[in-house]
Structures are given as structure tokens and as C-alpha cells.
C-alpha atoms as a PDB file:
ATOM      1  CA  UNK A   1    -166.725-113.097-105.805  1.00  0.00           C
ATOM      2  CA  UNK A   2    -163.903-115.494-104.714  1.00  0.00           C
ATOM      3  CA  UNK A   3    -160.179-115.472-104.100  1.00  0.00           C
ATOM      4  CA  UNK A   4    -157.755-117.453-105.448  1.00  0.00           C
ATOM      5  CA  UNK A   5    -154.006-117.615-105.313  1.00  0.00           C
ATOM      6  CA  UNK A   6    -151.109-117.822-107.867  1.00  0.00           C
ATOM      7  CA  UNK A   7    -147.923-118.655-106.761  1.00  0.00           C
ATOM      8  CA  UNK A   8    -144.092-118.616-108.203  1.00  0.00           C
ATOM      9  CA  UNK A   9    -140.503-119.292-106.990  1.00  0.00           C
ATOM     10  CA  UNK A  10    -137.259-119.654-107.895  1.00  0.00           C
ATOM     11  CA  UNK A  11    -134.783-122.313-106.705  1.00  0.00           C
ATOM     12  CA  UNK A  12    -130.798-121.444-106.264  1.00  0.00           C
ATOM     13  CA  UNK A  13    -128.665-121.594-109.153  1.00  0.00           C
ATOM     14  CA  UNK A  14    -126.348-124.422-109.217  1.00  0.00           C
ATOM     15  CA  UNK A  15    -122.812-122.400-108.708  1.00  0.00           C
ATOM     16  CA  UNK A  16    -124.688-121.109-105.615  1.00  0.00           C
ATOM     17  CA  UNK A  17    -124.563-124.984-104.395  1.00  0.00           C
ATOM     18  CA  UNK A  18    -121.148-126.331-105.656  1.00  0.00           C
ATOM     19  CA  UNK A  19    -119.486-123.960-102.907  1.00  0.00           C
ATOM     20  CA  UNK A  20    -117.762-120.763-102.586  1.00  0.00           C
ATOM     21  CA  UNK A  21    -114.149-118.771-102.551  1.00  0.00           C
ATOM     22  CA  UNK A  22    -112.450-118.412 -99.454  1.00  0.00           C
ATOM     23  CA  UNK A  23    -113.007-114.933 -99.870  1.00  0.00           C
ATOM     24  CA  UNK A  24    -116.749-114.977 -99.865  1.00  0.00           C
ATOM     25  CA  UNK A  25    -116.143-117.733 -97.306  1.00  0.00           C
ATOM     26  CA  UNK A  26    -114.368-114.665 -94.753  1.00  0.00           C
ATOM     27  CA  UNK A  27    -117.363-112.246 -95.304  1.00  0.00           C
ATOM     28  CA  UNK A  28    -120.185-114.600 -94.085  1.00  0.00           C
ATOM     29  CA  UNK A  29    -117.491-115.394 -90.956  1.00  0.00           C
ATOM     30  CA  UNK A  30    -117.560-111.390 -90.579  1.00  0.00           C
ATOM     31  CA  UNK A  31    -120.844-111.049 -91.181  1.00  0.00           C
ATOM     32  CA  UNK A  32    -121.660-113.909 -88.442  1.00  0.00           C
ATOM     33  CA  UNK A  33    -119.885-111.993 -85.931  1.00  0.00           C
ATOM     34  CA  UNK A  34    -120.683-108.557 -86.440  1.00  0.00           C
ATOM     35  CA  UNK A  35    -124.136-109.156 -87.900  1.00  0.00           C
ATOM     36  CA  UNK A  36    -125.998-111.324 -85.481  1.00  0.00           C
ATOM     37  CA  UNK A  37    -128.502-110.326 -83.077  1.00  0.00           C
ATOM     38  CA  UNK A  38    -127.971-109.468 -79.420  1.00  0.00           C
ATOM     39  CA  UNK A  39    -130.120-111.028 -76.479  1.00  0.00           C
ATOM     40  CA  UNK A  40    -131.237-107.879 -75.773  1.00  0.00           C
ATOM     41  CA  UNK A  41    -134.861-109.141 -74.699  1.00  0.00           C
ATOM     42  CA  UNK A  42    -133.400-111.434 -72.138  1.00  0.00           C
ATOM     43  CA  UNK A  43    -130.882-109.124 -70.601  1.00  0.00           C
ATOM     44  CA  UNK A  44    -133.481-106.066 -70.176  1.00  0.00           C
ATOM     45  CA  UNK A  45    -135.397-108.735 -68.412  1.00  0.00           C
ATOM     46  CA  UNK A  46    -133.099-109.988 -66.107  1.00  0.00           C
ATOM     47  CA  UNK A  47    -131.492-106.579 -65.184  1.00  0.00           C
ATOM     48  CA  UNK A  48    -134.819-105.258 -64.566  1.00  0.00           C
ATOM     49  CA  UNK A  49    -135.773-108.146 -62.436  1.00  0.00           C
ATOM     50  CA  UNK A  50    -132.500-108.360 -60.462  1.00  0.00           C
ATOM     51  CA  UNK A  51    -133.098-104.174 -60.207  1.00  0.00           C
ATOM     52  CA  UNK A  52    -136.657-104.345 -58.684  1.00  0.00           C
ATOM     53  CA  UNK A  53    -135.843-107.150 -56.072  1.00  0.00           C
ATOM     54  CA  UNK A  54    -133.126-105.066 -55.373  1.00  0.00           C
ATOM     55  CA  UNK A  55    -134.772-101.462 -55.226  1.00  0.00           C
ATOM     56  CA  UNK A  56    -137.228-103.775 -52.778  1.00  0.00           C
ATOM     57  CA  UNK A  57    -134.958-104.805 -50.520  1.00  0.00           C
ATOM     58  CA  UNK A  58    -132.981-101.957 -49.814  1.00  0.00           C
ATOM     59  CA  UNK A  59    -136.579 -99.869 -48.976  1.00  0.00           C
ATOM     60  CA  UNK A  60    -137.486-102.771 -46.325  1.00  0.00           C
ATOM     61  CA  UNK A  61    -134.035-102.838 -44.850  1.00  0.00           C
ATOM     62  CA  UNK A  62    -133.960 -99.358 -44.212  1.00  0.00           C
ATOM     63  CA  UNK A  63    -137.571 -98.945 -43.259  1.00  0.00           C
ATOM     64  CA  UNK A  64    -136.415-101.772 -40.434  1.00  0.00           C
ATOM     65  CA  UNK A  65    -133.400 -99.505 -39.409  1.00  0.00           C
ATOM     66  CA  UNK A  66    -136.168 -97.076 -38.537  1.00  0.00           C
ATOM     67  CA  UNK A  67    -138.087 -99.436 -36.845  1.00  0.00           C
ATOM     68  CA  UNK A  68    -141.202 -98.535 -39.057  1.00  0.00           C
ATOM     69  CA  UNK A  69    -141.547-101.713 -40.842  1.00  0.00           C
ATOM     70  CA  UNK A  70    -143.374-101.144 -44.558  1.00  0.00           C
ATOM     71  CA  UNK A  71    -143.927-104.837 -44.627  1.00  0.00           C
ATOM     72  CA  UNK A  72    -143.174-104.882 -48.676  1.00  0.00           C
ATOM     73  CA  UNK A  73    -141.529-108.635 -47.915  1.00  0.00           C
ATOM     74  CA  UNK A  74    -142.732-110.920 -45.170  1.00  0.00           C
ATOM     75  CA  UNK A  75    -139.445-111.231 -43.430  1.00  0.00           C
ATOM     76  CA  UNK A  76    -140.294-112.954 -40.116  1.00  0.00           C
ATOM     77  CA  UNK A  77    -141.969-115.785 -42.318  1.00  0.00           C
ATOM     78  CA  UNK A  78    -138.975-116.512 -44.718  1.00  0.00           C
ATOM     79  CA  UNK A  79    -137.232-116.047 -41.396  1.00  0.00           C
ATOM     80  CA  UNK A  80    -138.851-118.811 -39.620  1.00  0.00           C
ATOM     81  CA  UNK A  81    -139.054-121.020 -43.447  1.00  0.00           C
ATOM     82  CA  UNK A  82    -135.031-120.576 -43.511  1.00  0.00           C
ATOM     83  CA  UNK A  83    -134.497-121.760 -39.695  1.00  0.00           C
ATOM     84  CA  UNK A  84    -137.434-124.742 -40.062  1.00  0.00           C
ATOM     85  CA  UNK A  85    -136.253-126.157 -43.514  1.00  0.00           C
ATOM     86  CA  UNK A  86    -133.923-129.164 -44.080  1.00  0.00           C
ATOM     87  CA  UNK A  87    -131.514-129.311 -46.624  1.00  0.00           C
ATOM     88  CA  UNK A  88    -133.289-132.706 -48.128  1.00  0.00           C
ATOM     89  CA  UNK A  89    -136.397-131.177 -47.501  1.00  0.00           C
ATOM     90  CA  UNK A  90    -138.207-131.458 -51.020  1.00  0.00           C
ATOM     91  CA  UNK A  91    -139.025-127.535 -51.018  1.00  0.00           C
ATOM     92  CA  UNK A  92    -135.173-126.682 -50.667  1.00  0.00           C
ATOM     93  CA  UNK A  93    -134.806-129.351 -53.159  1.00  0.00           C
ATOM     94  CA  UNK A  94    -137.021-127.565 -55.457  1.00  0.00           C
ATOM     95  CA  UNK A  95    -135.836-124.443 -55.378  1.00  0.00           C
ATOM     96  CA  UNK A  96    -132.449-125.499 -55.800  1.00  0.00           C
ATOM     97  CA  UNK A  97    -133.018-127.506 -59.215  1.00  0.00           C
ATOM     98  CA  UNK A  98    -135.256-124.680 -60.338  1.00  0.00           C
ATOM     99  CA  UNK A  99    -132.394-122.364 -59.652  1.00  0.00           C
ATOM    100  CA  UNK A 100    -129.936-124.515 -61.438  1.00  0.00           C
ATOM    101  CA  UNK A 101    -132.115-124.446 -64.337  1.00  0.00           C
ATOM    102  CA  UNK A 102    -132.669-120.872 -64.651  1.00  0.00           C
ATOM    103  CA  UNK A 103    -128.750-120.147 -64.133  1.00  0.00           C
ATOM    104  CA  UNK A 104    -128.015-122.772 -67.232  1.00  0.00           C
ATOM    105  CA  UNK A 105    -130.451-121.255 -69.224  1.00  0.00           C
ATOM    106  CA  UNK A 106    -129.415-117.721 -68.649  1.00  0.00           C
ATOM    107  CA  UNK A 107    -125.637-118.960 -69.229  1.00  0.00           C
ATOM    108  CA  UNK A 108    -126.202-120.722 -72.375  1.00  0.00           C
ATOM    109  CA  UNK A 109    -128.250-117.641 -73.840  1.00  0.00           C
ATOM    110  CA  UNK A 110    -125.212-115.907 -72.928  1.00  0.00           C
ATOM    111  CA  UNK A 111    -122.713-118.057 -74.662  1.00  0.00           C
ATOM    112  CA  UNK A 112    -124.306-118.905 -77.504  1.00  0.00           C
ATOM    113  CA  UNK A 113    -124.514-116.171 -80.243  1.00  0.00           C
ATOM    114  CA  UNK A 114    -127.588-114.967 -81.777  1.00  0.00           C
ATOM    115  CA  UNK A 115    -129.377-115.452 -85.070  1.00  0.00           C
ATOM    116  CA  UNK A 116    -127.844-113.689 -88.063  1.00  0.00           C
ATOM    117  CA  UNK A 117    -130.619-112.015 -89.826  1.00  0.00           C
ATOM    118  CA  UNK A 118    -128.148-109.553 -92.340  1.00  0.00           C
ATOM    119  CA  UNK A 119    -127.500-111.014 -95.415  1.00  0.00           C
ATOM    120  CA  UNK A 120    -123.711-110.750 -97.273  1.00  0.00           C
ATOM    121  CA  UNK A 121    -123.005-108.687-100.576  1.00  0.00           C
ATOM    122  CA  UNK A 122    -120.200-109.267-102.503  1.00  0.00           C
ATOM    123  CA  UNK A 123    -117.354-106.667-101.793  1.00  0.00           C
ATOM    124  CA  UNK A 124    -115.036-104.800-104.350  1.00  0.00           C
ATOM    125  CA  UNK A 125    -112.500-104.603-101.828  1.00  0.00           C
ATOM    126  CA  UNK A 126    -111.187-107.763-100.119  1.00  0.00           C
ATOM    127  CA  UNK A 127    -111.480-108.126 -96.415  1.00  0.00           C
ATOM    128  CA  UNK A 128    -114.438-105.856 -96.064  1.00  0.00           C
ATOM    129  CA  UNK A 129    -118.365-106.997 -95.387  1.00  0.00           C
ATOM    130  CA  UNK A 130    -121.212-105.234 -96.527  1.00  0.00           C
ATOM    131  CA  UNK A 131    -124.378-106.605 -95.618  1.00  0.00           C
ATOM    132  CA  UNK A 132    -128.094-106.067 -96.351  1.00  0.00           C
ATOM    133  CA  UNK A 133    -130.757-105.912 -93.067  1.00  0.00           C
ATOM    134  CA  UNK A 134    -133.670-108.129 -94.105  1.00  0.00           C
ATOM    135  CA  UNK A 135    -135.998-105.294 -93.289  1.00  0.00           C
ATOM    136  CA  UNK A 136    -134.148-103.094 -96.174  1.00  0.00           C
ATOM    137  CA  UNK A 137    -134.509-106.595 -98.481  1.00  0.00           C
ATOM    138  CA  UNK A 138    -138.000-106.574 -98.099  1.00  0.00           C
ATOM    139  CA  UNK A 139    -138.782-103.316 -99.286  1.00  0.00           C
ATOM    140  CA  UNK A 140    -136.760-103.661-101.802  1.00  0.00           C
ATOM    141  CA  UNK A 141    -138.464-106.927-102.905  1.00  0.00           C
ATOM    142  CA  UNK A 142    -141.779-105.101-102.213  1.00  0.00           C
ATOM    143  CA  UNK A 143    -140.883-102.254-104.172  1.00  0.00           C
ATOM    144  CA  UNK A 144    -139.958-104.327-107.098  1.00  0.00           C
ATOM    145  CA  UNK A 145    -143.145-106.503-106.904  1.00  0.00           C
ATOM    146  CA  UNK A 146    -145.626-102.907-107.114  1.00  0.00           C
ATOM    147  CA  UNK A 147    -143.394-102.016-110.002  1.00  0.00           C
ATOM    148  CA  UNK A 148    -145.307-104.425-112.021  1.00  0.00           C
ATOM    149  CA  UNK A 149    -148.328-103.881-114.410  1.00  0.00           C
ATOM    150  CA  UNK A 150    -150.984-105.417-112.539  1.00  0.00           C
ATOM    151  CA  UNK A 151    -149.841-105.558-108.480  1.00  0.00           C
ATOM    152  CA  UNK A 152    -151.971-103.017-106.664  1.00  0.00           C
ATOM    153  CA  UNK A 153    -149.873-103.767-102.768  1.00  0.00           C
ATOM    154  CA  UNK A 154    -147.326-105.890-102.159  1.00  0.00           C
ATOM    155  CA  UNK A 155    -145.685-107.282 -99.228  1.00  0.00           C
ATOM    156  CA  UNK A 156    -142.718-108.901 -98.475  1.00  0.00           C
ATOM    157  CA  UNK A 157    -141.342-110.759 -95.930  1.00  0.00           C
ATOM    158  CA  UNK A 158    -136.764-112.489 -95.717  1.00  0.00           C
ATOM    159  CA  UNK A 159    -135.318-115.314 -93.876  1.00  0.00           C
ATOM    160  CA  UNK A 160    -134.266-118.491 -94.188  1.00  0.00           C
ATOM    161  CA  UNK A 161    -132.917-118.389 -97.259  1.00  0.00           C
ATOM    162  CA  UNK A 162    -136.161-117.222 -98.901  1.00  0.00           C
ATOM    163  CA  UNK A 163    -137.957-114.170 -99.806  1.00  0.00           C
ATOM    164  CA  UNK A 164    -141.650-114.115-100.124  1.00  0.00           C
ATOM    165  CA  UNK A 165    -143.599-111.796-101.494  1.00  0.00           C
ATOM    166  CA  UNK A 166    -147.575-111.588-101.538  1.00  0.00           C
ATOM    167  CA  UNK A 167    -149.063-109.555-103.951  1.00  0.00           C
ATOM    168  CA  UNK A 168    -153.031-108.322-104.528  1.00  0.00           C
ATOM    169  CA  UNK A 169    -153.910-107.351-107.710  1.00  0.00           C
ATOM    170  CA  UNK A 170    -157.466-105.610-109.090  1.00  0.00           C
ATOM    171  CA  UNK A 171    -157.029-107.617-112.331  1.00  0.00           C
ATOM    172  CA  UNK A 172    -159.722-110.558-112.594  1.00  0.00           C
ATOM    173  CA  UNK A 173    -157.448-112.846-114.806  1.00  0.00           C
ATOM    174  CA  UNK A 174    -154.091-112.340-113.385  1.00  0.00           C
ATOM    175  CA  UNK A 175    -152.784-115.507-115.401  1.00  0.00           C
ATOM    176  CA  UNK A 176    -148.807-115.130-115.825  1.00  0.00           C
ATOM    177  CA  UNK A 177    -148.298-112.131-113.310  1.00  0.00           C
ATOM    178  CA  UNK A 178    -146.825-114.494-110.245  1.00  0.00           C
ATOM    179  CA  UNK A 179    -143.889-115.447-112.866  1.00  0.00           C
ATOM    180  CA  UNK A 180    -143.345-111.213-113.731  1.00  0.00           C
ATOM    181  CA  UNK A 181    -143.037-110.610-110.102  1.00  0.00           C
ATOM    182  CA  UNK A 182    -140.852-113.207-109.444  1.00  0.00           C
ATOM    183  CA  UNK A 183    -138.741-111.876-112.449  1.00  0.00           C
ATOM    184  CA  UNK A 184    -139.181-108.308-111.434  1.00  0.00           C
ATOM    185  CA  UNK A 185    -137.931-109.236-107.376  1.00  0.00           C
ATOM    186  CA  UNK A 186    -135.482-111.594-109.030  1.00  0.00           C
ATOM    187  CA  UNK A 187    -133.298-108.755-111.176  1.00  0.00           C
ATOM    188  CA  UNK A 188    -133.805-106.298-108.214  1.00  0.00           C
ATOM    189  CA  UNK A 189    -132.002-108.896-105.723  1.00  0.00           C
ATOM    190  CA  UNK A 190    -129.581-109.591-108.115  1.00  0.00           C
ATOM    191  CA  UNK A 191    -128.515-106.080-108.637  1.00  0.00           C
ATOM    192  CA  UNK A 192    -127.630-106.083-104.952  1.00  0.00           C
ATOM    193  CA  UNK A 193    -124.956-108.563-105.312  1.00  0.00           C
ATOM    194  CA  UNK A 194    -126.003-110.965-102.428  1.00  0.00           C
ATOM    195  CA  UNK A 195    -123.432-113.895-101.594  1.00  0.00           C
ATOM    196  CA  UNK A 196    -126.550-116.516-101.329  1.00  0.00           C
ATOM    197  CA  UNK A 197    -129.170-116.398-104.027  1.00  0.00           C
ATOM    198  CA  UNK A 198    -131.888-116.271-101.883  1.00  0.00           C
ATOM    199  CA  UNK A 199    -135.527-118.444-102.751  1.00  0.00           C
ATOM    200  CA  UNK A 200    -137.703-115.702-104.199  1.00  0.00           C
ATOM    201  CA  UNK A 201    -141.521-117.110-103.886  1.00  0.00           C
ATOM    202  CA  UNK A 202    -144.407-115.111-104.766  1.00  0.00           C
ATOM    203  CA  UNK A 203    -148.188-115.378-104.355  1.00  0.00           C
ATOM    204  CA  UNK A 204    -150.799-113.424-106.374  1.00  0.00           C
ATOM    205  CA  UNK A 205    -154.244-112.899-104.343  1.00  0.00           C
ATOM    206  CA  UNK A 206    -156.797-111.992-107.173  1.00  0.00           C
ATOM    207  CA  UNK A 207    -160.436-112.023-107.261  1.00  0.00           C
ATOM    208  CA  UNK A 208    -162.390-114.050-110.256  1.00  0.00           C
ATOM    209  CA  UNK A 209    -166.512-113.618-110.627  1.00  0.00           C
END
């Protein structure tokens, strides 16, 4: 038994590249801001960082007020480092450049916004965006694709402008069923009324003797 592949896809219609009313124009802006992700991953980091180094030094600081010492950070060494280091010494160099490059890096994750991943619908009523999380897309897509005579699973993943689905079907000559499921995913996205056509590409994974 073997494996093969089929695959399908659609390209954008034509009005979807000759451009778009200002209206549609003012939902992707709203979209863009309320939409995009948050640099949540960073932010957990650094506050939990900043929070342990913190927690640490406030137990050895108070532990020295007692005069019982836990010893959790070797103070008397970074003590004598601090007193026997130049400022052009290449380890204070170091550090500082390495510091400088963290700081950027943490500022420019900051300033800059994060990927939008929701994808705009038309709206009946102007100055309001409705948008579509890709997660939501994909079943939908997915849905659409095991809706088909022939698909056994489906799977489906959005971004980029593109939806892929992969489909496995029990059906040893699955000639012609990559172009129904792209059909099939096609009409269902389309009944959503997205602003941007998206690229709807789907592979068949059959089995031939």
C-alpha cells in the first residue's frame, strides 16, 4: 500500500486585487488595533524574572539584618568584583553592551504592535468591525472539508492569507475530490463575508494498492 497526495487551491479574485472602499479600508485599521496579539509571552517573562531577583534579594538583605547570612547571593564577591573593576575593563564593558541590548530589545517588543491573526468581515453597519479568530476559520474550513462524500478527517490550518486544509480519505481512487473540497471550504468562507478572499489550498492523502 502507498500514499499519495492530491492537491487544490484557489487564487484571489481579481476585485480582491484592484483595491478596496475606504470603508473596508477603516475596518482592517480597526481590526489592526483591536485585533492584534499582545506580547504576553515576553512580559510574563520579564515580570517573573524581575519578581524572583527581587523576592531574592529582599530574603538576603534581611537575613543580613539578622546577622544570619542564608548566603542565596555571594555578596562579599560581587562586593570585592564592584570595588576591583575598571570602567574600561572589558567585563564592565560586556555587561554594559549586553545590557544595552537586552533593554532595546525589550523596548522595541514594546513599541512595536503584534501580529494580527483575526481576519475582517464585511459589516452591515458602517464604522463597526467584526472579525473572525483563525482558530474559529479553521474549523469552519475543517468542517466544510468532512462535509464531503469521500473525506474521512480533515484538518485545517489560517494565516497568511491562506487556508489549508489536509484531508484523508478511505477511498482508493480519490480522483476529483481535492477540487470538491476546495469548492466545499470555498462557499463556506464565502458565506462568512471575509474582507480578503483568503488562498484556500487543499491536499487529499489517499492510499492506492
Amino acid at each position: 500500500m502507498t500514499t499519495t497526495e492530491q492537491t487544490a487551491a484557489t487564487e484571489p479574485s481579481p476585485a480582491d486585487r484592484t483595491g478596496h472602499s475606504e470603508d473596508e479600508q477603516a475596518v482592517r485599521r480597526t481590526v489592526t488595533r483591536q485585533y492584534r496579539t499582545r506580547r504576553t509571552v515576553p512580559a510574563v517573562i520579564v515580570a517573573l524574572l524581575i519578581a524572583a531577583a527581587s523576592i531574592v534579594i529582599a530574603i538576603e538583605a534581611i537575613s543580613r539584618l539578622f546577622d544570619q547570612p542564608l548566603g542565596l547571593l555571594p555578596v562579599e564577591a560581587l562586593g570585592d568584583l564592584g570595588r576591583e573593576t575598571q570602567w574600561n575593563d572589558p567585563l564592565t564593558v560586556t555587561v554594559a553592551i549586553v545590557a544595552i541590548l537586552l533593554g532595546l530589545l525589550l523596548l522595541v517588543l514594546a513599541l512595536t504592535p503584534g501580529r494580527v491573526r483575526a481576519r475582517p468581515l464585511h459589516s452591515a453597519r458602517p464604522g463597526v468591525a467584526v472579525a473572525v479568530a483563525p482558530g474559529d476559520l479553521e474549523r469552519l474550513a475543517a468542517q466544510a472539508a468532512e462535509a464531503v462524500d469521500g473525506v474521512d478527517h480533515a484538518r485545517a490550518s489560517a494565516g497568511n492569507g491562506r487556508v489549508s486544509v489536509r484531508v484523508d480519505s478511505p477511498l482508493h481512487d480519490a480522483g476529483g475530490l481535492d477540487e470538491q473540497v476546495q469548492q466545499a471550504v470555498s462557499e463556506r468562507l464565502d458565506q462568512l463575508g471575509l474582507l480578503d478572499e483568503p488562498q484556500v489550498r487543499v491536499s487529499v492523502r489517499h492510499r492506492e494498492d
